[in-house]
C-alpha atoms as a PDB file:
ATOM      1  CA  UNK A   1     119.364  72.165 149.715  1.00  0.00           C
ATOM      2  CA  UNK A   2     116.538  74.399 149.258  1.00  0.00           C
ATOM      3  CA  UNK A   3     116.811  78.168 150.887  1.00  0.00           C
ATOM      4  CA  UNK A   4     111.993  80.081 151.012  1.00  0.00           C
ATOM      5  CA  UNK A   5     112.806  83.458 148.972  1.00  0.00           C
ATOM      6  CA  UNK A   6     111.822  85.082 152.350  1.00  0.00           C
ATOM      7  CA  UNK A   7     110.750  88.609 152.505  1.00  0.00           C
ATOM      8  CA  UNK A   8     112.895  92.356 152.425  1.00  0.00           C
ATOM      9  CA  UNK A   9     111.973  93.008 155.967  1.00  0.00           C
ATOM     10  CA  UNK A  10     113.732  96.609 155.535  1.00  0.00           C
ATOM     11  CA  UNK A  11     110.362  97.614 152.191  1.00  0.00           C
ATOM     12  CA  UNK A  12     107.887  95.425 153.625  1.00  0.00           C
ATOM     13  CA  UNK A  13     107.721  96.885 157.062  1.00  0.00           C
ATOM     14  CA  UNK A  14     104.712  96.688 159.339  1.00  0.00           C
ATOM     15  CA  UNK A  15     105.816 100.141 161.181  1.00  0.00           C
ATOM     16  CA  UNK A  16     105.958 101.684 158.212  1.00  0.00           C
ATOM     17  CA  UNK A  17     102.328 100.807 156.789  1.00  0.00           C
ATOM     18  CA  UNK A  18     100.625 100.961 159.467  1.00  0.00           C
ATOM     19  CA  UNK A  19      99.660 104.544 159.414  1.00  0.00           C
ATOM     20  CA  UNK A  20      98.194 104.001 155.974  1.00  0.00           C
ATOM     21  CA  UNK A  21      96.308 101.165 157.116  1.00  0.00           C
ATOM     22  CA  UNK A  22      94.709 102.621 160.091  1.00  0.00           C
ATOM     23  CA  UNK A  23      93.065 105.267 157.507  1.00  0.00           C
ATOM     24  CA  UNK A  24      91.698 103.315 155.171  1.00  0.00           C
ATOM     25  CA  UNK A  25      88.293 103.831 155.403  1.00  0.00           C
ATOM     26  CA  UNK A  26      86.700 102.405 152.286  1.00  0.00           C
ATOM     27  CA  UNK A  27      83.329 100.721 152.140  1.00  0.00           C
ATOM     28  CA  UNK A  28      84.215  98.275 149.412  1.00  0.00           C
ATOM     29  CA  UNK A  29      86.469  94.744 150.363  1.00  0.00           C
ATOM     30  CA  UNK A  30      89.420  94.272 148.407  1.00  0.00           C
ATOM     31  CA  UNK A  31      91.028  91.847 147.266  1.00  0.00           C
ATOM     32  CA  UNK A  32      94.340  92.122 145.952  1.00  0.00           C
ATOM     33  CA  UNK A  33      96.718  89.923 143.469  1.00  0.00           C
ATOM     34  CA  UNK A  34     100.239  91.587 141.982  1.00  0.00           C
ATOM     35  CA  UNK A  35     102.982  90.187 140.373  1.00  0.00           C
ATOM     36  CA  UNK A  36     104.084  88.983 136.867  1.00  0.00           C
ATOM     37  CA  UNK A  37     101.175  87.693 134.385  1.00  0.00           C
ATOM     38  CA  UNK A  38     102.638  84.407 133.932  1.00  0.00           C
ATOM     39  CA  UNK A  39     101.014  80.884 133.358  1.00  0.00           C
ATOM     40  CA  UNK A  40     101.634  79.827 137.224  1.00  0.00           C
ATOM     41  CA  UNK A  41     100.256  82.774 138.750  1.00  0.00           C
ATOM     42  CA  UNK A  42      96.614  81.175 137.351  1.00  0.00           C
ATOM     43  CA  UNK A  43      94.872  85.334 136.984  1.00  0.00           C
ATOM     44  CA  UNK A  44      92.300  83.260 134.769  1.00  0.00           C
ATOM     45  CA  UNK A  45      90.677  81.387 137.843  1.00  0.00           C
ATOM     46  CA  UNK A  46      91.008  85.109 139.886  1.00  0.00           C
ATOM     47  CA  UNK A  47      88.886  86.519 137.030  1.00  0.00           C
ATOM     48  CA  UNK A  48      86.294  83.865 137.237  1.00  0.00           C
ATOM     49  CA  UNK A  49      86.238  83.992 141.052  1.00  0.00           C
ATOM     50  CA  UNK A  50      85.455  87.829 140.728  1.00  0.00           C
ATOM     51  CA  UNK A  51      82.345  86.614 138.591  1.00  0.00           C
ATOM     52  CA  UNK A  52      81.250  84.407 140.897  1.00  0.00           C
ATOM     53  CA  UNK A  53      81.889  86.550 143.924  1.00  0.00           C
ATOM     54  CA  UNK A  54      80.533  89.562 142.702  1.00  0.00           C
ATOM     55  CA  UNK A  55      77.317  87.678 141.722  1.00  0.00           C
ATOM     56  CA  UNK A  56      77.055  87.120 145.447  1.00  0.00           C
ATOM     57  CA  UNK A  57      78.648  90.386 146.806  1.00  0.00           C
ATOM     58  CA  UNK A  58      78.679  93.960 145.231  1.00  0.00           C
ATOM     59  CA  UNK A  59      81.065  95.288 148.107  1.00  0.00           C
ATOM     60  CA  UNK A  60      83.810  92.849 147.288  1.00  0.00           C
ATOM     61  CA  UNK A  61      86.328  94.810 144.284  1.00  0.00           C
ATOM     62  CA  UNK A  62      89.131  93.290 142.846  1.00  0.00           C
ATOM     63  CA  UNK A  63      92.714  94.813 141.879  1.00  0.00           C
ATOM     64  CA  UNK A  64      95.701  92.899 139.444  1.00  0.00           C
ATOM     65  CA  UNK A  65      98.339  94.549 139.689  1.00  0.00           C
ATOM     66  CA  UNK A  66     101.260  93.587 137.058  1.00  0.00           C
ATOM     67  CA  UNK A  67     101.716  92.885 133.671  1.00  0.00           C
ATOM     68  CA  UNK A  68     103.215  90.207 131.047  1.00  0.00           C
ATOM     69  CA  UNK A  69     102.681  87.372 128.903  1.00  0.00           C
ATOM     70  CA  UNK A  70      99.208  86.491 130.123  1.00  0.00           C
ATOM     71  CA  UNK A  71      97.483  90.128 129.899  1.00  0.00           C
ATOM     72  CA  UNK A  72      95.978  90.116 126.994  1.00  0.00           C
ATOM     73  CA  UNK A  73      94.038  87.215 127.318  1.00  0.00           C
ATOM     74  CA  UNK A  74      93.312  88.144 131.155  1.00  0.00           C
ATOM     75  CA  UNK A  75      91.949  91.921 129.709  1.00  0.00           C
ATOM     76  CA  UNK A  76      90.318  89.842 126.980  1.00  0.00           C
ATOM     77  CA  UNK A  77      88.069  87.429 129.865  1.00  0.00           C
ATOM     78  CA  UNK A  78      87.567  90.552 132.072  1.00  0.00           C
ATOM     79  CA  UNK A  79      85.683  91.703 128.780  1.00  0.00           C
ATOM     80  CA  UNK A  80      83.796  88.636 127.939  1.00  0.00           C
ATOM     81  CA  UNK A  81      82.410  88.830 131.396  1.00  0.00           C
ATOM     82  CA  UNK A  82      82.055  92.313 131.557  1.00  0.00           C
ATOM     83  CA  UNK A  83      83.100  92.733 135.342  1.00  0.00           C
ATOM     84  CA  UNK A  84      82.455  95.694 137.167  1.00  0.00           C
ATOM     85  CA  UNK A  85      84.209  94.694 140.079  1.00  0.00           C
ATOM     86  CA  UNK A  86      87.579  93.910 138.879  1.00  0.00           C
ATOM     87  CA  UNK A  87      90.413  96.482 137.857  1.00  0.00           C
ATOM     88  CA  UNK A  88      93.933  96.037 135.923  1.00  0.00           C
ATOM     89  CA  UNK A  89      96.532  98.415 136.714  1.00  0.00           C
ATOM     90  CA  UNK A  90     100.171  98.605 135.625  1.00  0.00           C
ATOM     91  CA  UNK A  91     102.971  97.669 137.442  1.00  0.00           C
ATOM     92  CA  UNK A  92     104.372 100.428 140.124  1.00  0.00           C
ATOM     93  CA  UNK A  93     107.896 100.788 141.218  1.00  0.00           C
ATOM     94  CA  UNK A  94     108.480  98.329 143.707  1.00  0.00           C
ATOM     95  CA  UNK A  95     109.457 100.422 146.527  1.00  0.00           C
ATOM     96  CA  UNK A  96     105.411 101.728 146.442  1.00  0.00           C
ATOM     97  CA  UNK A  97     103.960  97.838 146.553  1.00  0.00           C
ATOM     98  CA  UNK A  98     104.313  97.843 150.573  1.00  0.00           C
ATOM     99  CA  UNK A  99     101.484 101.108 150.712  1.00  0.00           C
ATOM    100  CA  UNK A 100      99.352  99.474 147.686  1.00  0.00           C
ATOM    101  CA  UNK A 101      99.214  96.155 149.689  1.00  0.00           C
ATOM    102  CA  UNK A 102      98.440  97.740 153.155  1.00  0.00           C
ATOM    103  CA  UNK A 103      94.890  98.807 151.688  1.00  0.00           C
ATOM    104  CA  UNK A 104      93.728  95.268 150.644  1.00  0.00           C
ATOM    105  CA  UNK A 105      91.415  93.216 153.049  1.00  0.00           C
ATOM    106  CA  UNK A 106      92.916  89.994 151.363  1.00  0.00           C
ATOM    107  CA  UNK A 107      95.687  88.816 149.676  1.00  0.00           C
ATOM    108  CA  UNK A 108      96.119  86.609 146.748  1.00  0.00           C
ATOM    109  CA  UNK A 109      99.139  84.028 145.989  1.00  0.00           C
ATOM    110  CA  UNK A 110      99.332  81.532 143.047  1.00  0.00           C
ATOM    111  CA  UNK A 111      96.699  79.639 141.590  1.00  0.00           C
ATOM    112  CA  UNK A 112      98.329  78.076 137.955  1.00  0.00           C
ATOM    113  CA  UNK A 113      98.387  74.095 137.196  1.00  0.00           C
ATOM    114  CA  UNK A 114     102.037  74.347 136.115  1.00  0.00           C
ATOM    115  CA  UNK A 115     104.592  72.192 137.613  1.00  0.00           C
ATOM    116  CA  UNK A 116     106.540  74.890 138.515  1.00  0.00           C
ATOM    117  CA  UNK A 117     103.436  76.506 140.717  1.00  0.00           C
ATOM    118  CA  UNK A 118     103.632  73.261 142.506  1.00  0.00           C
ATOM    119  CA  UNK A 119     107.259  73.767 143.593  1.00  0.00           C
ATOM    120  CA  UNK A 120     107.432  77.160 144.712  1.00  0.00           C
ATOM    121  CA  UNK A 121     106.195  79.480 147.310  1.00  0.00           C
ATOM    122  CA  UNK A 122     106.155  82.930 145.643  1.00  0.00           C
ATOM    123  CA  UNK A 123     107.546  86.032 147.348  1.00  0.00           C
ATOM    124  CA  UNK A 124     104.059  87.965 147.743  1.00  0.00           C
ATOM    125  CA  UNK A 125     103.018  85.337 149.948  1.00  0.00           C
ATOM    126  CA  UNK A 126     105.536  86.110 152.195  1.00  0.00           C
ATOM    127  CA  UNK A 127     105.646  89.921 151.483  1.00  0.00           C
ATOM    128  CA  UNK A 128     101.947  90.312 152.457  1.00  0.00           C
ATOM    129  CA  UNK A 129     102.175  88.169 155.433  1.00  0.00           C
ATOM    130  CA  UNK A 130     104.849  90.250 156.607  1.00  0.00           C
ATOM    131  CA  UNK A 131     102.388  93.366 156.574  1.00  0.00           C
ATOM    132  CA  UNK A 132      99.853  91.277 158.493  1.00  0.00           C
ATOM    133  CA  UNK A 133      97.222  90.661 155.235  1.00  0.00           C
ATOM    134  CA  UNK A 134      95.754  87.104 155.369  1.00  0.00           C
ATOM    135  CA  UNK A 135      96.657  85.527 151.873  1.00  0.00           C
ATOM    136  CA  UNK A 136      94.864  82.943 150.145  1.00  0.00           C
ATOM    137  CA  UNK A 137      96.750  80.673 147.494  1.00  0.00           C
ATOM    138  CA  UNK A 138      96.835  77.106 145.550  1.00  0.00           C
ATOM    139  CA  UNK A 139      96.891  74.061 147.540  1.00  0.00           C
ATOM    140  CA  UNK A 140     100.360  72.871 146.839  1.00  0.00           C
ATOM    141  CA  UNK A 141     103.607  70.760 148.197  1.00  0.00           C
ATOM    142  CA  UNK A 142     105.648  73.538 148.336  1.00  0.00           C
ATOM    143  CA  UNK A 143     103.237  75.828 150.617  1.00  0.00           C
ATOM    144  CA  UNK A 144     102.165  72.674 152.817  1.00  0.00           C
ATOM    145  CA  UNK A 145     105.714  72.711 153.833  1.00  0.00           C
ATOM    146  CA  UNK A 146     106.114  75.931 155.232  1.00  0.00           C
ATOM    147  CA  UNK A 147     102.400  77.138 156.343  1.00  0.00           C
ATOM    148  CA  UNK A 148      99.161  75.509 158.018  1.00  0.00           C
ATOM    149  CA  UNK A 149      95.642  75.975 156.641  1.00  0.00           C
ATOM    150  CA  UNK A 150      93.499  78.692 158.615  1.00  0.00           C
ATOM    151  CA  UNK A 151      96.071  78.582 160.932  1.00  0.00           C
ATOM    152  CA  UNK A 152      98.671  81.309 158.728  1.00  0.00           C
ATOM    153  CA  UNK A 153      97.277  80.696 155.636  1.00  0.00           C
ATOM    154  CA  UNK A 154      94.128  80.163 153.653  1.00  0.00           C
ATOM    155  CA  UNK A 155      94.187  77.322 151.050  1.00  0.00           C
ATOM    156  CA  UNK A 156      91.945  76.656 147.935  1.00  0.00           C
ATOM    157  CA  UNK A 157      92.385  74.222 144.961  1.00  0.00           C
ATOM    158  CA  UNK A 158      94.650  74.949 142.818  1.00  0.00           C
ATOM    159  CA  UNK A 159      92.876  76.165 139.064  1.00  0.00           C
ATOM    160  CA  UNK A 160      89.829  75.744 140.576  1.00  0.00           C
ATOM    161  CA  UNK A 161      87.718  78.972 140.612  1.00  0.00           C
ATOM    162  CA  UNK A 162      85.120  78.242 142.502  1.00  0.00           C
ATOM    163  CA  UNK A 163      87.445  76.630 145.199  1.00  0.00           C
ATOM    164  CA  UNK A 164      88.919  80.059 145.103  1.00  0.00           C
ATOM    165  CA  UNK A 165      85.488  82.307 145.374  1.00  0.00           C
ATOM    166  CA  UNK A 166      84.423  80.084 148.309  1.00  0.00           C
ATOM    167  CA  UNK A 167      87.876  80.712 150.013  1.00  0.00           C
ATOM    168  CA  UNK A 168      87.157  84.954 149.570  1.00  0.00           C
ATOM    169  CA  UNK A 169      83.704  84.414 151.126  1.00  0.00           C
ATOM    170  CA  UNK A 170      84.568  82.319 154.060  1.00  0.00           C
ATOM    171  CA  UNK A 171      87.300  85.046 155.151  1.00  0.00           C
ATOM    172  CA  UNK A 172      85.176  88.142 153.818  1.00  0.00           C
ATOM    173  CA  UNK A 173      82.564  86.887 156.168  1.00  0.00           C
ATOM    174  CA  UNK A 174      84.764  85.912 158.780  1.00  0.00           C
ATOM    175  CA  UNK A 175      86.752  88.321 160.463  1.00  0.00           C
ATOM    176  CA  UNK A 176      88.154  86.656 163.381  1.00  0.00           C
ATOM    177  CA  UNK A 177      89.191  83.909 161.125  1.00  0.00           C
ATOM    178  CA  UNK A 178      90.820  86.942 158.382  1.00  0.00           C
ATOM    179  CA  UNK A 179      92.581  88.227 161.612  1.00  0.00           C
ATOM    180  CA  UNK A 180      93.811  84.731 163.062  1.00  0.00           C
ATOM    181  CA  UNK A 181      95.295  84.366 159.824  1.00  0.00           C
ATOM    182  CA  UNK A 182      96.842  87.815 159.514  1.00  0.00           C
ATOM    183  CA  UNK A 183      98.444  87.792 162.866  1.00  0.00           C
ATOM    184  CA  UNK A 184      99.783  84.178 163.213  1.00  0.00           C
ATOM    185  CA  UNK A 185     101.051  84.164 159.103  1.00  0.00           C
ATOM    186  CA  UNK A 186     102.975  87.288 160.165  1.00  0.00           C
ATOM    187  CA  UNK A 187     103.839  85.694 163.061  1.00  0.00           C
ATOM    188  CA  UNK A 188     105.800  83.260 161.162  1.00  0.00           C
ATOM    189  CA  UNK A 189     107.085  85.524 158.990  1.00  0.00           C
ATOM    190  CA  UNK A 190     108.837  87.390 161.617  1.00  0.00           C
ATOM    191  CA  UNK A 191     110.375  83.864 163.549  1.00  0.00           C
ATOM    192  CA  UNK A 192     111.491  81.978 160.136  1.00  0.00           C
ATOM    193  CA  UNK A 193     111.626  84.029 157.041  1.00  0.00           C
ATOM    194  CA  UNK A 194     113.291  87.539 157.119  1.00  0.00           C
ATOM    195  CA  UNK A 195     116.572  88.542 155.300  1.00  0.00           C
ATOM    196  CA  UNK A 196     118.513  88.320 158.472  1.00  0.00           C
ATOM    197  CA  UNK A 197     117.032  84.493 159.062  1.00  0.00           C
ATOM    198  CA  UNK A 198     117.096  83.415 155.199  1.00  0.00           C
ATOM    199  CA  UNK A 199     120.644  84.841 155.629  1.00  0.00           C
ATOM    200  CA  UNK A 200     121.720  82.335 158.477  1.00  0.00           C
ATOM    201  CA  UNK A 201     120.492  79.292 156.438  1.00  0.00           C
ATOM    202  CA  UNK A 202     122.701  80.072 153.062  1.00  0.00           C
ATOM    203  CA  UNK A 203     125.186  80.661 155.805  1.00  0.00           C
ATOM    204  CA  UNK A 204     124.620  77.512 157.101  1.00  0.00           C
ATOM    205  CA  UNK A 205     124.619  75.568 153.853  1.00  0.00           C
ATOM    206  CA  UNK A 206     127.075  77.260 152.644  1.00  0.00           C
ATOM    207  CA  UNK A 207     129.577  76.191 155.331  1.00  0.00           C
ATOM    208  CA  UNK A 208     128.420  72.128 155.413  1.00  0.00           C
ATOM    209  CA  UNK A 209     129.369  72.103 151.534  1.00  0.00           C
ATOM    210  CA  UNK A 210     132.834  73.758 151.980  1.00  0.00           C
ATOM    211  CA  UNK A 211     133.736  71.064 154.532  1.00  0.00           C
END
């Protein structure tokens, strides 16, 4: 049996972002990746996507958030291709991610060629869903399973950079497609994957095993 990580509906609270999304008023776009620096997150191809988006786009910035086995080599490309639109910041307690989220226009997921990237669907895909971001992430088995192309979700290739620039220009130009996303992946989030739901299906499980 399998059980989706799900999302800590009681942090990552719409009601209790909301106020600091409403005042966000920012001229730049940004778009936003956190989490560990590990080979299956695939920051490399979000590095060279910022190269090739900002060659396009000057208003579009780009935050990573996190730290780990990759950042030196991800500090070291940023470097080489002396980006102006792309910043690194530590990691933050965890309780604060919910605020830092609620100012990014988009959200990013995985993008690694590991097997393991192939097999899981990581929790800020779900934890920025639940705050009503559209995400973008790897094509992969594990997503296809739970979530629908520009229906709740916006997939690109999987280590493929310029797969992954197109996908941040389609929704940076398209609003009503960055809010069909937003609305219907949270949507989701709200009927299948909370605490309370995830809770039900270990339940569940946990009770056809024991007979």
């Amino acid at each position: 049996s399998r059980v989706p990580v799900g999302v800590s509906d009681e942090l990552f609270s719409l009601i209790k972002t909301e106020g600091e999304q409403e005042s966000r008023k920012e001229n730049n776009f940004l778009v936003q990746f956190y989490g560990s620096f590990l080979p299956l997150q695939g920051i490399e191809y979000i590095v060279q996507a910022a190269r090739i988006v900002g060659s396009r786009d000057k208003a579009v910035r780009f935050e990573l958030i996190g730290s780990g086995q990759t950042l030196a080599m991800i500090k070291g490309l940023i470097e080489e291709l002396e980006l102006k639109n792309t910043v690194l910041r530590n990691w933050v307690p965890f309780n604060e991610l919910p605020e830092l989220v609620s100012r990014a226009d988009i959200c990013l997921g995985i993008f690694g060629k590991t097997e393991k990237a192939r097999r899981v669907v990581p929790n800020k895909v779900f934890q920025c869903l639940s705050l009503k971001k559209p995400v973008i992430t790897g094509r992969t088995p594990a997503i296809l399973e739970f979530f629908v192309d520009k229906e709740n979700i916006l997939l690109c290739e999987s280590a493929n950079a310029d797969s992954l620039a197109r996908a941040i220009m389609v929704l940076k130009d398209d609003e009503k497609l960055r809010k069909k996303i937003a609305e219907n992946g949270y949507r989701l989030i709200r009927e299948n994957f909370t605490s309370q739901l995830i809770g039900r299906q270990i339940k569940k499980i946990l009770s056809e095993i024991s007979v």
